[in-house]
Protein backbone atom coordinates (compact mmCIF):
# COMPACT_ATOMS: atom_id res chain seq x y z
CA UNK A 1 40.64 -87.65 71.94
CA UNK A 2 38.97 -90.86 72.51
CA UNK A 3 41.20 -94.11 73.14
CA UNK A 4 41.12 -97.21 70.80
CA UNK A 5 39.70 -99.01 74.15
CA UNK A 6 37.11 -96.60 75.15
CA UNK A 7 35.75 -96.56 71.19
CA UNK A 8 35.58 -100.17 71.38
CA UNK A 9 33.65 -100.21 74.73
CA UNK A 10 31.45 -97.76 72.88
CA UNK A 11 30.81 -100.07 70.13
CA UNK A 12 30.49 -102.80 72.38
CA UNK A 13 27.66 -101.16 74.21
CA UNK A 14 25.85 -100.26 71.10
CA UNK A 15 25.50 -103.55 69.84
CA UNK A 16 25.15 -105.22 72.83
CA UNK A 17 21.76 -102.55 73.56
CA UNK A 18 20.92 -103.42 69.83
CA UNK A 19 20.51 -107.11 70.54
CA UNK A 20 19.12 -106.24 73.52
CA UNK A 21 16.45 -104.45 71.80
CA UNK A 22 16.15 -107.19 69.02
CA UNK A 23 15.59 -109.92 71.71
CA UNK A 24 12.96 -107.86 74.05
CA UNK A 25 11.48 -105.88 71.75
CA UNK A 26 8.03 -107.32 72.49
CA UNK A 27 8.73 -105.71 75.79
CA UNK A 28 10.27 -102.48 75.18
CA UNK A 29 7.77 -101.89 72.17
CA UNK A 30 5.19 -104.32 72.40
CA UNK A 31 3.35 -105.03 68.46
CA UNK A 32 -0.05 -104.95 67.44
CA UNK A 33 -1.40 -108.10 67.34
CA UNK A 34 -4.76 -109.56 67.04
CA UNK A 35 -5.23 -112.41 68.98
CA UNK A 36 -8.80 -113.92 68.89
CA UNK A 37 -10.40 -116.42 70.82
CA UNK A 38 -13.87 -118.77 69.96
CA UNK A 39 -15.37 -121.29 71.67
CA UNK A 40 -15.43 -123.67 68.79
CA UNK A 41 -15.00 -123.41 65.39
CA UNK A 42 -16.78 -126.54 64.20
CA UNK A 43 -20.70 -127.57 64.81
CA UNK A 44 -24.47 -127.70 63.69
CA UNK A 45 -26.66 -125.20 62.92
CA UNK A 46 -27.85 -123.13 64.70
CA UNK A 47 -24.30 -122.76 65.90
CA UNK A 48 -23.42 -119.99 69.16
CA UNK A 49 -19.78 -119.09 69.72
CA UNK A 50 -18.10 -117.07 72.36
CA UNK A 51 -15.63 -115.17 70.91
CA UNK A 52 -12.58 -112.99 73.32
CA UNK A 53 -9.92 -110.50 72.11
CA UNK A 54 -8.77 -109.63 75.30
CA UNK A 55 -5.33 -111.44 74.22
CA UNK A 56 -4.87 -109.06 71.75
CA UNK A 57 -1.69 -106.29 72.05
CA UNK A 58 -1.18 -102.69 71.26
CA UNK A 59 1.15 -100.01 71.28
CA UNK A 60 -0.22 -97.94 74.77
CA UNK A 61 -3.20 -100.42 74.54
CA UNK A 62 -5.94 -100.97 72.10
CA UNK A 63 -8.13 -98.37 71.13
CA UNK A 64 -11.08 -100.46 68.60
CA UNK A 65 -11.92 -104.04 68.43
CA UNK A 66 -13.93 -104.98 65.35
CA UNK A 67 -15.49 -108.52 64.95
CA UNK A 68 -16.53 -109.18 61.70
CA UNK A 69 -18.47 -112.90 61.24
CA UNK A 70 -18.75 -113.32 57.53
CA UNK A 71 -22.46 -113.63 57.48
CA UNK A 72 -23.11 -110.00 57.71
CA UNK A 73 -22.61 -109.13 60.91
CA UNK A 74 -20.33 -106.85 62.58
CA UNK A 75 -19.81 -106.33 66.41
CA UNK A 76 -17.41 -103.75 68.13
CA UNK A 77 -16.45 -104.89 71.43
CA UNK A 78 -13.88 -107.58 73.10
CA UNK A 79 -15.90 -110.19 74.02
CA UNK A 80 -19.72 -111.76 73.40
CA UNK A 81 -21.35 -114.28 72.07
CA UNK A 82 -22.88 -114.51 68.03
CA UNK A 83 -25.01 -117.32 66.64
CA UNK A 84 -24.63 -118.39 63.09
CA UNK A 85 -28.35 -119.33 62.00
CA UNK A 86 -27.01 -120.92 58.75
CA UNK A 87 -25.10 -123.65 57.23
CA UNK A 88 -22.09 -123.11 56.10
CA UNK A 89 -18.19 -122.09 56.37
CA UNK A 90 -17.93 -118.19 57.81
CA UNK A 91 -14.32 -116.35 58.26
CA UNK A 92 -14.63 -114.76 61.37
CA UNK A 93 -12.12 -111.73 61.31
CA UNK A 94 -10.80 -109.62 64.11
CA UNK A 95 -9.45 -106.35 63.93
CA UNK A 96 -7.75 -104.23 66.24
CA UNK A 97 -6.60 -100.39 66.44
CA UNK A 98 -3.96 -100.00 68.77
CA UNK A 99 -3.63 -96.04 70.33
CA UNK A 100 -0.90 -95.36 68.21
CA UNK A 101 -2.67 -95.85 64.75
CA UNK A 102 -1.31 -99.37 63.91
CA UNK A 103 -3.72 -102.08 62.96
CA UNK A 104 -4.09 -105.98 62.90
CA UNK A 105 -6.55 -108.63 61.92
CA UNK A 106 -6.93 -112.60 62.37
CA UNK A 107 -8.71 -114.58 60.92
CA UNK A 108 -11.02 -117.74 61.76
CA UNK A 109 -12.58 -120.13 59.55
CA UNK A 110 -16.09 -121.52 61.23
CA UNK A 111 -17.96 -124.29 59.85
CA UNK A 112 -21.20 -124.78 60.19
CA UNK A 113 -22.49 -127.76 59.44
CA UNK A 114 -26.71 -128.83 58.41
CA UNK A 115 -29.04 -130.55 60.80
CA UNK A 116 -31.10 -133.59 59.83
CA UNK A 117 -34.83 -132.93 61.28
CA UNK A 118 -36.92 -136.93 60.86
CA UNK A 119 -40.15 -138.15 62.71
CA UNK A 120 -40.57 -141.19 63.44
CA UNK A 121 -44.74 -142.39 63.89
CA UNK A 122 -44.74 -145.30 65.76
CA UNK A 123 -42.71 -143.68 68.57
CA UNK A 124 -44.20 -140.05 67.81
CA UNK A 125 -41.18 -138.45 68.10
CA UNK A 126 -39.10 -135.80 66.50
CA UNK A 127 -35.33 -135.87 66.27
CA UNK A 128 -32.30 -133.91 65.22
CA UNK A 129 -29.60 -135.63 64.02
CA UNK A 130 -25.78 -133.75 62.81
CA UNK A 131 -24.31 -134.83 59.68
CA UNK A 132 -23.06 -138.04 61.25
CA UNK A 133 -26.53 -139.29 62.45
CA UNK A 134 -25.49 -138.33 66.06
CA UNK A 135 -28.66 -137.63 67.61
CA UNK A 136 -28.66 -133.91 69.28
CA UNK A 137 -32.28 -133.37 70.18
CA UNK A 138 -35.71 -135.15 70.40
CA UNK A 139 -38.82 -133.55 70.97
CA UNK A 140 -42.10 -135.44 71.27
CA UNK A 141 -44.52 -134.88 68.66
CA UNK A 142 -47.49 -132.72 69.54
CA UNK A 143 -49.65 -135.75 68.25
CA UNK A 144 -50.23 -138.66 66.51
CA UNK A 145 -48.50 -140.18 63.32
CA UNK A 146 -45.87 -137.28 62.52
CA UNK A 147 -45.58 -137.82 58.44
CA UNK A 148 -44.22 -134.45 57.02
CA UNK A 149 -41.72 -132.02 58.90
CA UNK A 150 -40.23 -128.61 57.56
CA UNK A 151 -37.69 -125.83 58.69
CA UNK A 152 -38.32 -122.77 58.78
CA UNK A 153 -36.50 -119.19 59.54
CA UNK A 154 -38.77 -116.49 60.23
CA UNK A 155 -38.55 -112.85 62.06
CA UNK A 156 -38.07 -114.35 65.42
CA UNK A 157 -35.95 -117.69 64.44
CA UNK A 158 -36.39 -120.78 63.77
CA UNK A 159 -39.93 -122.78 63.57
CA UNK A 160 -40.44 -126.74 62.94
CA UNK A 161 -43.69 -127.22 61.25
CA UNK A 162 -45.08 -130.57 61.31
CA UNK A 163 -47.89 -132.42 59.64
CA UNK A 164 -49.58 -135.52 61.95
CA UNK A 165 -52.38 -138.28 60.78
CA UNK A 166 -53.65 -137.99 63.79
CA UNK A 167 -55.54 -141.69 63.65
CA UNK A 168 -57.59 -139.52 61.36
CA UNK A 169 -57.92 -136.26 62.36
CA UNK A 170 -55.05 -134.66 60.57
CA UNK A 171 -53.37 -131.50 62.08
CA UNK A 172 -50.43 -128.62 61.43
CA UNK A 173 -48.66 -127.54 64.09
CA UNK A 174 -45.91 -125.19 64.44
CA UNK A 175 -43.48 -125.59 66.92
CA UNK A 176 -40.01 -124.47 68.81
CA UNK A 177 -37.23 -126.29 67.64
CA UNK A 178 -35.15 -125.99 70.70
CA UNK A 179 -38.36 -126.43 73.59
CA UNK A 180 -40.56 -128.71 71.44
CA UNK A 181 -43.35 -125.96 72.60
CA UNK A 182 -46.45 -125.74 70.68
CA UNK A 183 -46.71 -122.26 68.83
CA UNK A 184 -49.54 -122.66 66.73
CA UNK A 185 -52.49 -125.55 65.62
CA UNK A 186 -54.27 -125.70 62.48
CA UNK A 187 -56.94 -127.95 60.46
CA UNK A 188 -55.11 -129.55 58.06
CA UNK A 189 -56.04 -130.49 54.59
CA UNK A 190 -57.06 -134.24 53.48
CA UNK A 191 -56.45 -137.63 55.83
CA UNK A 192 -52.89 -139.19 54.89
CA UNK A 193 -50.48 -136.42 54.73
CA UNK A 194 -47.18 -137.34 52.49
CA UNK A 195 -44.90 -134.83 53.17
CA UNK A 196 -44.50 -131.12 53.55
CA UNK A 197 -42.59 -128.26 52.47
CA UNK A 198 -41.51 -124.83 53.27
CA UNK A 199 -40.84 -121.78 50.94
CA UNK A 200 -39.39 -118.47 52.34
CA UNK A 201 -40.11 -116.62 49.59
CA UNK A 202 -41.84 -113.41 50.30
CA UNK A 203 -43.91 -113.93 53.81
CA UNK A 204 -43.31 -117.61 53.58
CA UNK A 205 -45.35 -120.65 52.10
CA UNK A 206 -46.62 -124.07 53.66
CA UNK A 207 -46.20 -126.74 50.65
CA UNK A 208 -48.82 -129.73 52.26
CA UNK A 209 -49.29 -133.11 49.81
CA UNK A 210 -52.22 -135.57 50.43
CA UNK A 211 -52.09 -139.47 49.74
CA UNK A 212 -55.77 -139.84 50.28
CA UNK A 213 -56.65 -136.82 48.25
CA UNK A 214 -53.66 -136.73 45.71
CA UNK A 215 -53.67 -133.41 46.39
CA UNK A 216 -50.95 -130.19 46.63
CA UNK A 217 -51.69 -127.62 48.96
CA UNK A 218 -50.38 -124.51 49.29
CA UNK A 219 -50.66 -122.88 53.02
CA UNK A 220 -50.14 -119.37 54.74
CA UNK A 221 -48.29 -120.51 57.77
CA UNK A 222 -49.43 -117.65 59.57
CA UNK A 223 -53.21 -119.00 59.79
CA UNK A 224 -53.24 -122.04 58.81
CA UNK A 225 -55.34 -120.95 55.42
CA UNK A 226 -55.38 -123.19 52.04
CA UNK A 227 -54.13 -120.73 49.96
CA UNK A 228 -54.26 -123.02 45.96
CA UNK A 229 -55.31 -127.17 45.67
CA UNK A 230 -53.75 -128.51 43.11
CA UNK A 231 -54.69 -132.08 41.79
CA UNK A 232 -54.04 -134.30 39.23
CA UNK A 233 -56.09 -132.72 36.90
CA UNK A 234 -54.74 -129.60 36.91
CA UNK A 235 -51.71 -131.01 35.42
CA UNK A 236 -53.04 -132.85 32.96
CA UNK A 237 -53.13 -130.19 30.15
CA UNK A 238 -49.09 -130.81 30.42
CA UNK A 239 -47.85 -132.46 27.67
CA UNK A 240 -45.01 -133.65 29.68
CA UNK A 241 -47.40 -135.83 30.91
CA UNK A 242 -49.32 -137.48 28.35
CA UNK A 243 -47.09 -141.25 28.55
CA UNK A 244 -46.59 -140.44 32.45
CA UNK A 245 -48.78 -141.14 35.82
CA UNK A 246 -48.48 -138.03 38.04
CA UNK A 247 -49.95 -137.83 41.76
CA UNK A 248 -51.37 -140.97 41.69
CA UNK A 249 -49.17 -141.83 44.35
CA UNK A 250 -47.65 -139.16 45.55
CA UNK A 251 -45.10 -139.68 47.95
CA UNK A 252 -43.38 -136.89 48.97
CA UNK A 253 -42.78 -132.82 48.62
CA UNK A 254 -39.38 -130.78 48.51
CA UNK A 255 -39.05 -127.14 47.74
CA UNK A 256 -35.74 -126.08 46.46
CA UNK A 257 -34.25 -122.41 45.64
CA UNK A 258 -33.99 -121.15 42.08
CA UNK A 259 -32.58 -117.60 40.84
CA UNK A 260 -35.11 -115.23 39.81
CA UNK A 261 -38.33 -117.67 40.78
CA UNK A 262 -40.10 -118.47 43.35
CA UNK A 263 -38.58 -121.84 43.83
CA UNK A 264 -38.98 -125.58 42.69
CA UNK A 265 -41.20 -127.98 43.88
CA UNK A 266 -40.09 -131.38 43.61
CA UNK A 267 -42.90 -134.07 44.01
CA UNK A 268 -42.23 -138.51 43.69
CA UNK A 269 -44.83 -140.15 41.87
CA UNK A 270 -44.17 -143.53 44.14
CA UNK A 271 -45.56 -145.50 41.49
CA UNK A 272 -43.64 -144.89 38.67
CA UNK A 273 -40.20 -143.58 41.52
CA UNK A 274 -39.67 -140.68 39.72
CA UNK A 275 -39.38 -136.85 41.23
CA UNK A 276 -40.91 -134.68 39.06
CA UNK A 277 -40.07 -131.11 39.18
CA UNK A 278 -42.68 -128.04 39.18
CA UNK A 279 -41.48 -124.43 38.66
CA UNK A 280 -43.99 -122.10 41.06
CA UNK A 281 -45.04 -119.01 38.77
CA UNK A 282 -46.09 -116.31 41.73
CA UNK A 283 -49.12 -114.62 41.73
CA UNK A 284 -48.84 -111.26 39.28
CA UNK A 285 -51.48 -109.35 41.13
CA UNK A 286 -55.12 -109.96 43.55
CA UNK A 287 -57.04 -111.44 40.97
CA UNK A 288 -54.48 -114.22 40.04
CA UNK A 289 -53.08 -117.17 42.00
CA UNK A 290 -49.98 -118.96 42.25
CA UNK A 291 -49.20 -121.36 39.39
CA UNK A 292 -47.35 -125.15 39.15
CA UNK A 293 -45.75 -125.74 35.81
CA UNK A 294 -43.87 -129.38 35.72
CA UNK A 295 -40.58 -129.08 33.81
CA UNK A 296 -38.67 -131.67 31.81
CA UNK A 297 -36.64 -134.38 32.90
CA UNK A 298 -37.80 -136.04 35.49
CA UNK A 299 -35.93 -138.12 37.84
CA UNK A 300 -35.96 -141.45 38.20
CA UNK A 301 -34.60 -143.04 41.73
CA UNK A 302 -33.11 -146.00 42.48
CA UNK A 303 -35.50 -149.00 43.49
CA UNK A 304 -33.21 -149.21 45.97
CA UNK A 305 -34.50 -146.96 48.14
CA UNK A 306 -38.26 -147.55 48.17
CA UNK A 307 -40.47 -147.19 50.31
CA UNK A 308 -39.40 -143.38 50.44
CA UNK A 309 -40.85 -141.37 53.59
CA UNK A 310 -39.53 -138.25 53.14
CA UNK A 311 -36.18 -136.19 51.20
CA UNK A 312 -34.81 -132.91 51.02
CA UNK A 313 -32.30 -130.88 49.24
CA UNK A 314 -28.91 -130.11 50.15
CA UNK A 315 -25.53 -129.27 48.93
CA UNK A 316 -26.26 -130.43 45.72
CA UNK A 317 -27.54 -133.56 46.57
CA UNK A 318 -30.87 -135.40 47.44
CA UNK A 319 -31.17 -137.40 50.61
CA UNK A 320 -33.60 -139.25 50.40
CA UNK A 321 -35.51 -141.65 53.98
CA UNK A 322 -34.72 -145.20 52.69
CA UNK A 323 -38.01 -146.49 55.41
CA UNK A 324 -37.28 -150.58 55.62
CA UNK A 325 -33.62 -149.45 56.14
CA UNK A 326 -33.84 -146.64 58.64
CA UNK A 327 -31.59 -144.84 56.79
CA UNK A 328 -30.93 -141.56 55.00
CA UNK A 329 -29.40 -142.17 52.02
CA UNK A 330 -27.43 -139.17 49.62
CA UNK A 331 -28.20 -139.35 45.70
CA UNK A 332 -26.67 -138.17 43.44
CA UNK A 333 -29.57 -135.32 41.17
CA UNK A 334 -27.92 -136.38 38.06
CA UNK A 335 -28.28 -140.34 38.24
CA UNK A 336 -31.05 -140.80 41.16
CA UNK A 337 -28.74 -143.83 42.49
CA UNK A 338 -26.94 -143.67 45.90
CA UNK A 339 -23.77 -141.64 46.19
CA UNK A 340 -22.90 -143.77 49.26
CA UNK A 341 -22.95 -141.56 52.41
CA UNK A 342 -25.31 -142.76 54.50
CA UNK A 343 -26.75 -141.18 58.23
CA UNK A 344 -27.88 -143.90 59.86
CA UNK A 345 -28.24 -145.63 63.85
CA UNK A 346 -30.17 -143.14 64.91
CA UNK A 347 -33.32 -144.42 66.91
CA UNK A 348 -36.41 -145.64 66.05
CA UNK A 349 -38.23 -147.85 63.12
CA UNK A 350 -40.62 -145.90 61.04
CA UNK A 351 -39.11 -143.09 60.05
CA UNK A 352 -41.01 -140.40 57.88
CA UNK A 353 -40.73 -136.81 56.94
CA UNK A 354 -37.23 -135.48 56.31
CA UNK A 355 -36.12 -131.68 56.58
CA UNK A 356 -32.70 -130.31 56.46
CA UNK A 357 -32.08 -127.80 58.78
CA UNK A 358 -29.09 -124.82 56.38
């Protein structure tokens, strides 16, 4: 028969192993726990990370590590590097398998934020500038007069296309955004170019506009070939148009996304400082061509901001190359006046072209 003392020491030693077990129990049975590790969690696009899980636990060790980046990729292993190739905010998750069965996952939230690609002709130079105006690269242009610059994500990455006077012999080139390298020259259209424009939409489109020749182009960026012209004329069948001066002036080109076309083309009419907007009707079959229809509703800007050298579309929002005030300048699409963020210190004096980098 057990004494009153012993059953106590008993007792005693139970709940003392308890606590013990309570206390160290990451020790004596360790949890499974995902631990993950990035470089950085916050920069401009094209962003690279490093990412680690070799913090992570498991019951008689880990047996799968899944990375999962939120952009549609998914990597098994512990450690590497990714690149996120768009703007944006990304949960990264990481999940883990320990031997026993038991599973974990963390999560990380990346953003990614746009870059700001603007030329600048008197210097001939190309820069690119974060969302504070911070300048992060500059690349000499490959000649003259840079006027029109445009992003573009294709099989192999990214390309910068860029349209140059010249001092009168206008070219296209196509170049490496992070070398400045010259990948390809073409003959480009008319004398004065005003802007330029890039559409991803099925194997990609060069959108070129002309001050001398008042003039829309539309360009395979694989050869350099004029694809359509599109002038004044063609538009004036529009009755949208029969109170209103179109490419007269033209000052700039934009392409924007739209679901279930081929995009938006918006195009300022300096003269009047409106942006008009064109819906592009694709080509049906061989014997038929691309079309421009101008829409409704134009939009007027705010004098405030002339001369214009160059916009692009992003978040919502226009921003818009304010020249005399080397700035760029956010508008709001519903008003055309200044929403009052502003990018600007970044060097030089005649800036021209503008194309977001998301």
């Amino acid at each position: 028969m057990m004494s009153k003392r012993h059953g106590c020491r008993v007792n005693c030693l139970l709940v003392l192993a308890i606590l013990m077990i309570t206390i160290c129990g990451c020790t004596l049975f360790d949890p499974t726990e995902a631990v993950p590790s990035l470089s950085q969690t916050r920069g401009t696009v094209p962003l690279t990370v490093t990412y680690d899980a070799s913090l992570s636990m498991g019951q008689d060790g880990i047996s799968t590590t899944r990375w999962n980046f939120g952009d549609g990729t998914e990597i098994y292993g512990v450690s590497g590097s990714h690149t996120f190739n768009r703007a944006g905010q990304y949960e990264v998750v990481l999940t883990i398998r320990a031997t026993d069965g038991t599973t974990d996952a963390e999560t990380v939230v990346i953003d990614v934020e746009p870059a700001f690609w603007v030329c600048d002709e008197n210097l001939n130079t190309i820069y690119k500038l974060d969302a504070s105006g911070n300048v992060l690269q500059t690349l000499d242009s490959p000649s003259s007069q840079p006027r029109g610059i445009a992003l573009a994500q294709r099989g192999y990455g990214w390309s910068l296309f860029v349209s140059c006077m010249g001092n009168g012999f206008q070219r296209l080139f196509e170049m490496d955004p992070e070398s400045g390298d010259v990948r390809a020259e073409f003959s480009a259209p008319g004398q004065s170019p005003g802007g330029l424009a890039y559409s991803p939409i099925g194997a990609g489109t060069l959108w070129h506009i002309d001050r001398l020749s008042r003039m829309i182009y539309e360009i395979n960026p694989h050869d350099g070939r004029i694809l359509n012209v599109f002038g004044a004329t063609y538009f004036q069948a529009s009755p949208l148009l029969i109170d209103s001066v179109f490419l007269q002036t033209p000052g700039g080109i934009a392409w924007v996304g739209a679901a279930d076309l081929a995009g938006l083309l918006w195009v300022l009419e300096s003269e009047t400082q409106e942006l008009y907007e064109l819906e592009i009707v694709a080509a049906i079959d061989i014997f038929s061509g691309t079309q421009l229809e101008i829409q409704a509703d134009s939009i007027p800007l705010s004098q405030s901001l002339f001369p214009v050298s160059g916009y692009d579309w992003y978040d919502g929002f226009w921003w818009v190359v304010a020249r005399d005030r080397h700035q760029i300048v956010q508008v709001d699409p519903s008003t055309g006046l200044e929403s009052g963020v502003v990018l600007q210190g970044f060097p030089g004096a005649a800036a021209s072209g503008l194309s977001i980098q998301k």
